[in-house]
N, C-alpha and C. Protein backbone atom coordinates (compact mmCIF):
# COMPACT_ATOMS: atom_id res chain seq x y z
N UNK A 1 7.32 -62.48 -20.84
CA UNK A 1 6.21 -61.85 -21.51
C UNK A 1 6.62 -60.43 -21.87
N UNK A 2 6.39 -60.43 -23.08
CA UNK A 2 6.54 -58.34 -23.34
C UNK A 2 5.67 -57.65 -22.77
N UNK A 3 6.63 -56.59 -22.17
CA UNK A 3 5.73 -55.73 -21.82
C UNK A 3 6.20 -53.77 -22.50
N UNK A 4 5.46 -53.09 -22.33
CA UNK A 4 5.67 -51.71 -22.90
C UNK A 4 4.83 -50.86 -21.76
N UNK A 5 5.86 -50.16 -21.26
CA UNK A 5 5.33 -49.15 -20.01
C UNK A 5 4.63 -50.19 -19.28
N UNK A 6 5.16 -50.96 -18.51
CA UNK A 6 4.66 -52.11 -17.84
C UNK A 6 3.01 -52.78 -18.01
N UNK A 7 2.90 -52.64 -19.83
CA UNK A 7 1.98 -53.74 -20.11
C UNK A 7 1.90 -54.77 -20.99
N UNK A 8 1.43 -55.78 -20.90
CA UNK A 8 1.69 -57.09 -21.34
C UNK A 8 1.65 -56.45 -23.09
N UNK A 9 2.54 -57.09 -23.48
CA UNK A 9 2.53 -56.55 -25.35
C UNK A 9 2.20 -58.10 -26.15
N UNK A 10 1.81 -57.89 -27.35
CA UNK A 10 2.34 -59.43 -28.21
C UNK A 10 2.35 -58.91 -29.47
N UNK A 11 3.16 -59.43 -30.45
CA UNK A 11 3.33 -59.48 -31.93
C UNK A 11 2.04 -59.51 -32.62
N UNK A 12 1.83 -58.84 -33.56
CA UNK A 12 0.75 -59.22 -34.41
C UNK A 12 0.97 -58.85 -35.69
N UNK A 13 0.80 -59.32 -36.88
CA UNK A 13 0.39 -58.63 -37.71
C UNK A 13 -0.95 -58.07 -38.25
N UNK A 14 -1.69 -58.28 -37.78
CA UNK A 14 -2.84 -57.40 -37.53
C UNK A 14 -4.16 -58.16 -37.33
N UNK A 15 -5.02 -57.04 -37.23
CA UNK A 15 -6.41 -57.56 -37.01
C UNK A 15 -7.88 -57.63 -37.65
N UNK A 16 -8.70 -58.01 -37.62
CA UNK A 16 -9.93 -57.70 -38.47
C UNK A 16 -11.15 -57.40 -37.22
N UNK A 17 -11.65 -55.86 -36.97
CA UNK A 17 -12.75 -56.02 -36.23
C UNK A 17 -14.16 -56.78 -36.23
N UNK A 18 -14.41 -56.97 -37.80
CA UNK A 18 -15.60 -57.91 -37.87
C UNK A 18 -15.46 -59.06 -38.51
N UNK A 19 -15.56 -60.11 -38.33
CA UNK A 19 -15.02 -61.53 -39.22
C UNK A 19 -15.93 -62.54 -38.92
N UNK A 20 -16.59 -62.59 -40.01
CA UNK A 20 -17.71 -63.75 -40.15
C UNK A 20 -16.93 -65.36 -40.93
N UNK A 21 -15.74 -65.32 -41.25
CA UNK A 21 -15.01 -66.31 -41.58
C UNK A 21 -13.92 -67.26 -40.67
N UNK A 22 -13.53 -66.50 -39.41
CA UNK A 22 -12.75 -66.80 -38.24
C UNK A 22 -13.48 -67.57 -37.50
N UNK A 23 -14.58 -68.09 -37.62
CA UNK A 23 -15.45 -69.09 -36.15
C UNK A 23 -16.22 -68.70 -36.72
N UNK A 24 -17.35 -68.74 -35.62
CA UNK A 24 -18.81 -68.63 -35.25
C UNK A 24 -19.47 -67.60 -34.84
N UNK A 25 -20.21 -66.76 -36.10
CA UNK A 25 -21.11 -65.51 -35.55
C UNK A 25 -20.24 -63.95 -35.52
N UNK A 26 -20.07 -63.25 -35.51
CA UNK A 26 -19.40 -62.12 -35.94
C UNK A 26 -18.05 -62.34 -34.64
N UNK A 27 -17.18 -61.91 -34.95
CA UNK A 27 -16.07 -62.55 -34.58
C UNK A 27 -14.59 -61.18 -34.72
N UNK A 28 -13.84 -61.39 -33.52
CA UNK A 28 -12.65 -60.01 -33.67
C UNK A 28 -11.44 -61.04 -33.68
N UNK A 29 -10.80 -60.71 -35.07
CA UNK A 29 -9.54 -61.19 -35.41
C UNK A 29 -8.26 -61.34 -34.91
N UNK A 30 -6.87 -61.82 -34.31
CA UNK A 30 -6.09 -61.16 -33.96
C UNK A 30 -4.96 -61.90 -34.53
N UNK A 31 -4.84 -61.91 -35.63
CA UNK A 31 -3.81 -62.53 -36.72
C UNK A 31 -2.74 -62.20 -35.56
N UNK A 32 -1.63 -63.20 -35.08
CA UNK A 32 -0.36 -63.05 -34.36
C UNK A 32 0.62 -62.94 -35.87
N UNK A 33 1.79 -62.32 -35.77
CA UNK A 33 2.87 -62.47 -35.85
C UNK A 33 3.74 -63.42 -35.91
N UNK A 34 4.42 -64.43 -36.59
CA UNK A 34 5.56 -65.06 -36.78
C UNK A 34 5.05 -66.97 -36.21
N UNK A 35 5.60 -67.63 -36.97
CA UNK A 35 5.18 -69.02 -37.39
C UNK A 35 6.30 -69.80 -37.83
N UNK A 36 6.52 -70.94 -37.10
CA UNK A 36 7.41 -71.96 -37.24
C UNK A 36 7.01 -73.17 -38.39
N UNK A 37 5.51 -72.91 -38.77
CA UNK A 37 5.06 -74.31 -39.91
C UNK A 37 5.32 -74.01 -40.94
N UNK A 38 5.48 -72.83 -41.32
CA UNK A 38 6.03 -72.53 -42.73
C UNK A 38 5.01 -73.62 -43.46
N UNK A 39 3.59 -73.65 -43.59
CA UNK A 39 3.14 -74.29 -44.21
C UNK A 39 2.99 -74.16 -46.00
N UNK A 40 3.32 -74.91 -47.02
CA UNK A 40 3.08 -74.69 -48.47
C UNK A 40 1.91 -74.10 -48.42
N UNK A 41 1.76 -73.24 -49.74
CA UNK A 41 0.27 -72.42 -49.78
C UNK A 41 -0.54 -71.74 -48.76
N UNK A 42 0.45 -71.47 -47.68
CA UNK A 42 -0.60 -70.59 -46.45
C UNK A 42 -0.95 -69.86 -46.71
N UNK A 43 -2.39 -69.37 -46.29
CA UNK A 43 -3.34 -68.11 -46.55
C UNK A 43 -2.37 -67.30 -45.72
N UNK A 44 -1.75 -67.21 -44.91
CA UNK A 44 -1.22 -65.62 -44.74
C UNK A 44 0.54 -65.84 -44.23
N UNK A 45 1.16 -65.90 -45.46
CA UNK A 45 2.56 -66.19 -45.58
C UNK A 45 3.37 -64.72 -44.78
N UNK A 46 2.54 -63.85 -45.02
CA UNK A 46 3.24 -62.62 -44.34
C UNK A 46 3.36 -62.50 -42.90
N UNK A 47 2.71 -63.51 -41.99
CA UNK A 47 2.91 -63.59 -41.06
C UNK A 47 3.75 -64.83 -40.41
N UNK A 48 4.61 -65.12 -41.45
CA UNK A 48 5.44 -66.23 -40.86
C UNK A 48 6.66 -65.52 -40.01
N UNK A 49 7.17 -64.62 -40.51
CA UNK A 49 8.63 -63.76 -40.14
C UNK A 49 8.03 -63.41 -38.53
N UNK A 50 9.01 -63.68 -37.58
CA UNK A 50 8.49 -63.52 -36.47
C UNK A 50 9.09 -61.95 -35.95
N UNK A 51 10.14 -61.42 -37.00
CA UNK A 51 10.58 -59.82 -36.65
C UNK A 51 9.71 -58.94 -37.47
N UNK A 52 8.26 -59.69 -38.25
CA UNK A 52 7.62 -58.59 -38.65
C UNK A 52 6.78 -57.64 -37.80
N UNK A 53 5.48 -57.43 -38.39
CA UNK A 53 4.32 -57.28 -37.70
C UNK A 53 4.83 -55.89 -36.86
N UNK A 54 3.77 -56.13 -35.86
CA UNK A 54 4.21 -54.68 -34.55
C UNK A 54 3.93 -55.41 -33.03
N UNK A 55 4.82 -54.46 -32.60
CA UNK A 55 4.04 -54.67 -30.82
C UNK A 55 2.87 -54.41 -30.48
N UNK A 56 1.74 -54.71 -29.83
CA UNK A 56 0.27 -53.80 -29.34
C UNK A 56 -0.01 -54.47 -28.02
N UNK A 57 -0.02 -53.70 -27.21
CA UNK A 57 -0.61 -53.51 -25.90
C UNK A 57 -1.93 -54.53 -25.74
N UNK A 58 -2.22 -55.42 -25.19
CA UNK A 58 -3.43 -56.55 -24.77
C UNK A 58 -4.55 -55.36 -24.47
N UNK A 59 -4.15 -54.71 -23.02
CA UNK A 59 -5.12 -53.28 -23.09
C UNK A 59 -5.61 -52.54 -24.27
N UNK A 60 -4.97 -52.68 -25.97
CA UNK A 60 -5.02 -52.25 -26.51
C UNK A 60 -6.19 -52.58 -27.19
N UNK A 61 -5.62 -53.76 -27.58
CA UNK A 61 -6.58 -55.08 -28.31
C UNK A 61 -8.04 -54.53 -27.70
N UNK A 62 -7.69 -55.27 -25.95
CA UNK A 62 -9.39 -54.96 -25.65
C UNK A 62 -10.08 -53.73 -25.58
N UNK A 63 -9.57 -52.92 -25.90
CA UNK A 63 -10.31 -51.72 -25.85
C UNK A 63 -11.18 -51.36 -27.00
N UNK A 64 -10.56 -52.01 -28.53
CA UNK A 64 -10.90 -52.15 -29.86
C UNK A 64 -11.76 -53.40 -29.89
N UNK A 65 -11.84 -54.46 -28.82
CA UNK A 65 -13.15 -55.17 -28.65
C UNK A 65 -14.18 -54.77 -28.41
N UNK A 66 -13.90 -53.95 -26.89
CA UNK A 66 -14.86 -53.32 -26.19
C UNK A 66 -15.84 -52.40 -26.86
N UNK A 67 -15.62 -51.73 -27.95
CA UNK A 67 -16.43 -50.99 -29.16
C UNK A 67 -17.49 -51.36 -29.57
N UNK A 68 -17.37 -52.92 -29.32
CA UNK A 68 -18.22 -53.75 -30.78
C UNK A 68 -19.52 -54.63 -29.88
N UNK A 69 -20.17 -53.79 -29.03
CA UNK A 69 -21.67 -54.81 -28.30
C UNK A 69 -21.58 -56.00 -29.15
N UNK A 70 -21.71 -56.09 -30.56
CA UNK A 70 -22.33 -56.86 -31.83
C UNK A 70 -21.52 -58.52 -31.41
N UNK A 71 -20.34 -58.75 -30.81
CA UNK A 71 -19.05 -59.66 -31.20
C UNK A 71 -19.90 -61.10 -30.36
N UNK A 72 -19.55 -61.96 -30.97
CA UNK A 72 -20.22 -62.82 -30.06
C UNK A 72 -18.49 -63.56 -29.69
N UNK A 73 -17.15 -63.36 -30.54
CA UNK A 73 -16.28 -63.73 -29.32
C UNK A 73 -15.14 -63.57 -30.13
N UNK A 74 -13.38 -64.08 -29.79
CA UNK A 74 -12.67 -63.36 -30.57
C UNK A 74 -11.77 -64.40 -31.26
N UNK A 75 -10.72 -64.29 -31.94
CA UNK A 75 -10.66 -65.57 -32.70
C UNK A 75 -9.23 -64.79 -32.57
N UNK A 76 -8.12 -66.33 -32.28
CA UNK A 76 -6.77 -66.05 -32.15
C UNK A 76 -6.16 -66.90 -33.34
N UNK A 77 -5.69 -66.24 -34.30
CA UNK A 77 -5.03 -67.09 -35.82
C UNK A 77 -3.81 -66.65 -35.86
N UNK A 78 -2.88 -66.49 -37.35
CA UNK A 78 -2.18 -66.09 -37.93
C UNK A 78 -1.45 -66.23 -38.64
N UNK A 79 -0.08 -66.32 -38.88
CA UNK A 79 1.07 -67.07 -37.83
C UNK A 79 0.48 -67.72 -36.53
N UNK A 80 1.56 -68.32 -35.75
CA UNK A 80 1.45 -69.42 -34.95
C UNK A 80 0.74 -68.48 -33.31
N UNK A 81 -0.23 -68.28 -33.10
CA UNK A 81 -0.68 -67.87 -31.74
C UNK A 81 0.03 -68.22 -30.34
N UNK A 82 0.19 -69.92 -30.81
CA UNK A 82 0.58 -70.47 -29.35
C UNK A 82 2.53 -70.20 -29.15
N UNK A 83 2.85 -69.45 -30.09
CA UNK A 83 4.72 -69.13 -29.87
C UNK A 83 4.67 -67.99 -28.67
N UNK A 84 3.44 -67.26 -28.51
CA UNK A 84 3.19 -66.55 -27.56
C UNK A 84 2.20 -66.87 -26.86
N UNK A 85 2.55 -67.65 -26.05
CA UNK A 85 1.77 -68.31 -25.12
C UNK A 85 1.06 -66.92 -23.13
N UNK A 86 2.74 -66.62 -23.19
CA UNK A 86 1.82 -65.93 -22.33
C UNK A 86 1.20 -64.35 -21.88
N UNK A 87 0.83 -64.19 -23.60
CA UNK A 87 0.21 -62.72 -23.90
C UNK A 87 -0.91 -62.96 -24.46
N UNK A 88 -1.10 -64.40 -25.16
CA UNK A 88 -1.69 -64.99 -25.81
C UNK A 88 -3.20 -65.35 -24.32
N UNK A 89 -2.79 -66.36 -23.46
CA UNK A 89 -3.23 -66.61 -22.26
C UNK A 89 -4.17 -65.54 -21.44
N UNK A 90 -3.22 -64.10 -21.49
CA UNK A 90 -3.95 -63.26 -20.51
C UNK A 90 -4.83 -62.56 -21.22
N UNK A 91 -4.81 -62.17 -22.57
CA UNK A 91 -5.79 -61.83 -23.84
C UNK A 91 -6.96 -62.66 -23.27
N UNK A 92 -6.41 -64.34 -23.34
CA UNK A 92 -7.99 -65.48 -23.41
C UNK A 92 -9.06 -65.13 -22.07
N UNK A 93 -8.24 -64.40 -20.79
CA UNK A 93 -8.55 -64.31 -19.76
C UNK A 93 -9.19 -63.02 -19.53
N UNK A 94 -8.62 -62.61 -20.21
CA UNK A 94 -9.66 -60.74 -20.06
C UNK A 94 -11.08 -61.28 -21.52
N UNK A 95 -10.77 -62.06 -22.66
CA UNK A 95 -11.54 -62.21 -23.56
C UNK A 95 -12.85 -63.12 -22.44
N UNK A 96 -12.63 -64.21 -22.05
CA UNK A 96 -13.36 -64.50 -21.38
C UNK A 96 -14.50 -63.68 -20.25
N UNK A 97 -13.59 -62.98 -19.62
CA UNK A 97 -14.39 -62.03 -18.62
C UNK A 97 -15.32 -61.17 -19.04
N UNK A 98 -15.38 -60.81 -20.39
CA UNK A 98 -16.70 -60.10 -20.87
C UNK A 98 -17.49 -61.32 -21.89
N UNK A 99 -17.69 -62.31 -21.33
CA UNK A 99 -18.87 -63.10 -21.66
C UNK A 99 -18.09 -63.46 -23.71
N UNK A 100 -17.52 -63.45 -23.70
CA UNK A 100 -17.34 -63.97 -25.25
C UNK A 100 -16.38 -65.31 -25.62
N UNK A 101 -16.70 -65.67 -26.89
CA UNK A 101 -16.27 -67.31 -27.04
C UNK A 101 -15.14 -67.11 -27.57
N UNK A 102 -13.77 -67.97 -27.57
CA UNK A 102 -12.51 -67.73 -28.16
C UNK A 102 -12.27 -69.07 -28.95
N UNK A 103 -12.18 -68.83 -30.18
CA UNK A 103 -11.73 -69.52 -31.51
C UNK A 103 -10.39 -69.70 -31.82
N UNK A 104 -9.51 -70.75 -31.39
CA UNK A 104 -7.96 -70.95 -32.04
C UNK A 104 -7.92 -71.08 -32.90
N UNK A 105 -6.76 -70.82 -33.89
CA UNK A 105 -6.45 -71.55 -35.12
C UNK A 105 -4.98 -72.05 -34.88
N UNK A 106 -4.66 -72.84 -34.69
CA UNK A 106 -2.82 -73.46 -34.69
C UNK A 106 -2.71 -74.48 -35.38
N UNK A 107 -1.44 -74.20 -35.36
CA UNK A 107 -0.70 -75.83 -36.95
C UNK A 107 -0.80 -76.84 -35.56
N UNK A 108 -0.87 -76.92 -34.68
CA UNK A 108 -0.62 -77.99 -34.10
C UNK A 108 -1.66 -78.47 -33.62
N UNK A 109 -1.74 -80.24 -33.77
CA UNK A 109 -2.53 -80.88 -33.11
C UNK A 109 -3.46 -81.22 -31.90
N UNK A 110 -4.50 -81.52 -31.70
CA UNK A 110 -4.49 -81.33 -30.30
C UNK A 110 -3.88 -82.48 -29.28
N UNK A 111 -3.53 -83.49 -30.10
CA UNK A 111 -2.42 -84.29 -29.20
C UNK A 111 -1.19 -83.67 -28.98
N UNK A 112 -0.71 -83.00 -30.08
CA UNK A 112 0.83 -82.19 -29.66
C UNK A 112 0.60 -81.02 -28.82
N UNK A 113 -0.74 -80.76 -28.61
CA UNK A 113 -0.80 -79.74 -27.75
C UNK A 113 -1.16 -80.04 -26.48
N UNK A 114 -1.54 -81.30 -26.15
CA UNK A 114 -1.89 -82.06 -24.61
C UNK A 114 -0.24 -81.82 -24.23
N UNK A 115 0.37 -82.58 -25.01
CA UNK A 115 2.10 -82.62 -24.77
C UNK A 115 2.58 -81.26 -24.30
N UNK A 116 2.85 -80.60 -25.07
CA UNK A 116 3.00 -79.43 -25.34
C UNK A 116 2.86 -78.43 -23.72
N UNK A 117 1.16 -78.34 -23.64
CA UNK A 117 1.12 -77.93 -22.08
C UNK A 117 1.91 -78.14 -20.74
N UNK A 118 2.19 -79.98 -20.77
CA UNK A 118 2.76 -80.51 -19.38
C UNK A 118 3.52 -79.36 -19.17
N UNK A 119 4.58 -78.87 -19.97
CA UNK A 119 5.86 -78.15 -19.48
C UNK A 119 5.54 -76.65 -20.03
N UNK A 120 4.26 -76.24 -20.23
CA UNK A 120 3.98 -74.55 -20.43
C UNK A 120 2.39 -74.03 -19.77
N UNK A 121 2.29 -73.65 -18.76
CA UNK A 121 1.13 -73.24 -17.92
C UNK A 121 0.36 -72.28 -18.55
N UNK A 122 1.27 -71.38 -19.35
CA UNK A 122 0.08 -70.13 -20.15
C UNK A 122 -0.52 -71.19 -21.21
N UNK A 123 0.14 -72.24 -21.83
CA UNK A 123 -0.53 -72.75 -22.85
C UNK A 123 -2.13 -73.48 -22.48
N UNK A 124 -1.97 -73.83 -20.89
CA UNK A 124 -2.96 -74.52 -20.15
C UNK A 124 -3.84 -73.92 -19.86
N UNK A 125 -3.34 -72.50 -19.94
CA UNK A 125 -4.36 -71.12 -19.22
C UNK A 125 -5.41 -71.29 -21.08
N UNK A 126 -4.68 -71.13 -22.02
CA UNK A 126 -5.35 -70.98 -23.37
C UNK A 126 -6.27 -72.35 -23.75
N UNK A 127 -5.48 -73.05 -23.15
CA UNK A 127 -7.02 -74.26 -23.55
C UNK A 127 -8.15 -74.21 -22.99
N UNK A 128 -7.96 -73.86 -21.29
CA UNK A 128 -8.86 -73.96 -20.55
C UNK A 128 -9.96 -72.52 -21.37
N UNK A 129 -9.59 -71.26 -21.99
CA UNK A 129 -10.42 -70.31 -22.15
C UNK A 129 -10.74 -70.84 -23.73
N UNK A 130 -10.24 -71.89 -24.36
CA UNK A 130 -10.55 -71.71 -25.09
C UNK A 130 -11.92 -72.20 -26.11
N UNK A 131 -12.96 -72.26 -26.57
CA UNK A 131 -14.18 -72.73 -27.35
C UNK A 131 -14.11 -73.60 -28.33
N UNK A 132 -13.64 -73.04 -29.44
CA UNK A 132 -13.74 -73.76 -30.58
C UNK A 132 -12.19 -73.78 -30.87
N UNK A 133 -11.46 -75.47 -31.13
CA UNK A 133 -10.04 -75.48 -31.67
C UNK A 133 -9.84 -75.70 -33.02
N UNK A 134 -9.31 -75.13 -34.03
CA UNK A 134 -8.86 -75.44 -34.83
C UNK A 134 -7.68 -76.33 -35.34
N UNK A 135 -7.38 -77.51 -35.21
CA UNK A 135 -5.60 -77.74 -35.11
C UNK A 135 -5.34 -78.45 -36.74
N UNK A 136 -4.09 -78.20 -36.48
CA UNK A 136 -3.56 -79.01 -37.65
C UNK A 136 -2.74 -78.27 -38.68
N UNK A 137 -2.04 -78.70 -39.42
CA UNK A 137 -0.91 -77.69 -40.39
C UNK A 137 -1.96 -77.19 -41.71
N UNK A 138 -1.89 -76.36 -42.51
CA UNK A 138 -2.55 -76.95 -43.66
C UNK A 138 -1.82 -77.69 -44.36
N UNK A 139 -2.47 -78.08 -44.95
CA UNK A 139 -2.01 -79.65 -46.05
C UNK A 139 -2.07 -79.03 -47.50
N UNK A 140 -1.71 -78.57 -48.45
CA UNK A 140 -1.90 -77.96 -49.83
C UNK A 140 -2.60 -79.45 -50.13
N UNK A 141 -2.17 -80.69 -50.56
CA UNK A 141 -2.57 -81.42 -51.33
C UNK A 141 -4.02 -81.99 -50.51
N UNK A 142 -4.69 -80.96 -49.15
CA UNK A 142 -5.79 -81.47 -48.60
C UNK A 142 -6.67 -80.16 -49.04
N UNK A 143 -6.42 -79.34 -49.32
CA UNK A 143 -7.08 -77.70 -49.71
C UNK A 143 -8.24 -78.33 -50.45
N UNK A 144 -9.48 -77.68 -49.52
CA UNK A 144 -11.04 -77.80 -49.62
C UNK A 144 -11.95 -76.81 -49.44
N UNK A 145 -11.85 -76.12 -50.34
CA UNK A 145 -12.74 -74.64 -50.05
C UNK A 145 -14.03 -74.51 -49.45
N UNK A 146 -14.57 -75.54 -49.64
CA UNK A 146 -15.75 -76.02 -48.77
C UNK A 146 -16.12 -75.88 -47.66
N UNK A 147 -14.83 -76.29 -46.76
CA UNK A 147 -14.99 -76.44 -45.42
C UNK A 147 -15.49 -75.05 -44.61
N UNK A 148 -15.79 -75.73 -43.74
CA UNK A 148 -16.56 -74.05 -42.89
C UNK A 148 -14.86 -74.04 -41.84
N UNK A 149 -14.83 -72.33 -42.07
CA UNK A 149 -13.65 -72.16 -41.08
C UNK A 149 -12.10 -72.21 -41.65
N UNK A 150 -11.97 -73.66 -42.73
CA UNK A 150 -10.32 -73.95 -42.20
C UNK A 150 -10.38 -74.16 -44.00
N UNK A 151 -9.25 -74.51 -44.16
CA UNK A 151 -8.63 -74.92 -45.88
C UNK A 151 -8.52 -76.03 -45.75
N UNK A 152 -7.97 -77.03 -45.13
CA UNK A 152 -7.43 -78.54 -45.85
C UNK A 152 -8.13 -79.35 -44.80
N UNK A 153 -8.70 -80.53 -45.28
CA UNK A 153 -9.53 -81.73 -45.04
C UNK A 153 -8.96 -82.56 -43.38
N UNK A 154 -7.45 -81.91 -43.43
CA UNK A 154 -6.90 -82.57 -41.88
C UNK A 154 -7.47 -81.93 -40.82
N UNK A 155 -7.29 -80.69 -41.38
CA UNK A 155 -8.31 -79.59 -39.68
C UNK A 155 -9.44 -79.92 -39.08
N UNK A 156 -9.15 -79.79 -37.97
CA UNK A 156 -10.65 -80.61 -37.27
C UNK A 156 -11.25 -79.47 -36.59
N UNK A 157 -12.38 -79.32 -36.21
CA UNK A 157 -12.90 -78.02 -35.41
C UNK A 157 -13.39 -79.01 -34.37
N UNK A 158 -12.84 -78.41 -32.79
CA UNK A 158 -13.02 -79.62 -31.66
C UNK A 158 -13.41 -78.68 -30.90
N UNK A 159 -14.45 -78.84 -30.31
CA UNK A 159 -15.38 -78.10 -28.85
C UNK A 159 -14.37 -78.59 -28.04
N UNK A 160 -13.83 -77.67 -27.24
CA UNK A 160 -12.63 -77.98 -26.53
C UNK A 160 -13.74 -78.13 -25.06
N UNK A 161 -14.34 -77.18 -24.54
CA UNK A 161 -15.62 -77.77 -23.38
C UNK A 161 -15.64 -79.07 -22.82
N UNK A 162 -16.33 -79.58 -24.51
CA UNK A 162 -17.09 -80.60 -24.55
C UNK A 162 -16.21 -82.61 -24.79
N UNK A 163 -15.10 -81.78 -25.04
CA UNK A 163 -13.60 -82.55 -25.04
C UNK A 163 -13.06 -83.23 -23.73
N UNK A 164 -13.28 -81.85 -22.97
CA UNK A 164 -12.81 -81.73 -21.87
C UNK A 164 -13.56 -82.49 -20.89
N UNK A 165 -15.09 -82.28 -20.72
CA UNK A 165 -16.00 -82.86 -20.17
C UNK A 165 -15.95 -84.56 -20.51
N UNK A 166 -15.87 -84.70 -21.60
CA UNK A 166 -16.32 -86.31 -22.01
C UNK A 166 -14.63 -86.91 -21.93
N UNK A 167 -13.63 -86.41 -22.06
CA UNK A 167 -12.28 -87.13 -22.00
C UNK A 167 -12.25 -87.49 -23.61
N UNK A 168 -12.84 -87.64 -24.56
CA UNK A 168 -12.21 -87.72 -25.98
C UNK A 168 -12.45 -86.47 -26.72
N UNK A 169 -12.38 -86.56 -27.77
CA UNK A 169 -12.67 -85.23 -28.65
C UNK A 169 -13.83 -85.37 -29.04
N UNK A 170 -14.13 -84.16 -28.91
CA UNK A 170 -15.52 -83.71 -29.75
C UNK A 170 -15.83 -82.82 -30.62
N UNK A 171 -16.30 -83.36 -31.60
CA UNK A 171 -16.17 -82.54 -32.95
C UNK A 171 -17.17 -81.30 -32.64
N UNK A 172 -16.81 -80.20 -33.17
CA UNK A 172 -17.80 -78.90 -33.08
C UNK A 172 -18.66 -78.94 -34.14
N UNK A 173 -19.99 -78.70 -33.81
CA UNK A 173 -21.37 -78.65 -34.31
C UNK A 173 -21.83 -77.21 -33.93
N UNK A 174 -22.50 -76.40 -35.00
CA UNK A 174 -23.13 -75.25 -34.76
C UNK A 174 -23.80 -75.26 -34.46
């Protein structure tokens, strides 16, 4: 895990303090840094390069949460979130502790991400904090402007909770 003056760091290319388009209800952004899907037509191609972006302090992040009474929770996108799994993790864990909901967005499935966990524990730490999942690559030839949340018709929005509780997936309902 990075750290800077012995605190947890992660890549980002940046953030949005208010985001009514990231999830559900006013919402704090934290676009990560650098992405392996190289998806055609991605909304944010500038965050594929994983030597872009900057370092920022988790302490940092939450302190620029902590500002905002208004947030009802924080939403982890970008580039690929889960390549940093365990800065990513302790973020979900301090995000959690002040009462707010956490929104993924990742190219990956949530079957490749059951997989995925067996052999990575921060990734297990991020499901367990996490609310609403976004998974899936975008698809250019699925691009649906329509959709609430995501671009292409494969993305599913899954109450990870309510997933968890019942043993199959469950689609998220507002």
């Amino acid at each position: 895990m990075p750290e800077e003056n012995g605190e947890i760091t992660m890549r980002i290319a940046g953030i949005v303090r208010e985001s009514i388009v990231d999830g559900p209800g006013i919402r704090f952004a934290v676009f990560c840094q650098g992405c392996p899907h190289h998806c055609r037509g991605c909304h944010n191609p500038e965050t594929h390069d994983f030597q872009g972006g900057e370092d920022v302090s988790i302490h940092r992040i939450l302190e620029e949460i902590d500002k905002n009474p208004l947030l009802k929770g924080v939403t982890f996108s970008g580039g690929e979130p889960l390549c940093q799994t365990p800065a990513f993790a302790a973020l979900a864990e301090e995000v959690k502790k002040r009462g707010l909901t956490i929104t993924l967005f990742t190219g990956y499935t949530l079957e490749q991400l059951v997989e995925m966990a067996k052999g990575d524990p921060d990734l297990r730490r991020i499901m367990r904090c996490t609310d609403l999942l976004i998974d899936g690559p975008y698809i250019e030839r699925e691009r649906d402007l329509t959709l609430q949340f995501r671009g292409s018709r494969n993305q599913r929005l899954i109450d990870l909770p309510k997933t968890r509780e019942q043993g199959r997936i469950v689609f998220w309902k507002e």
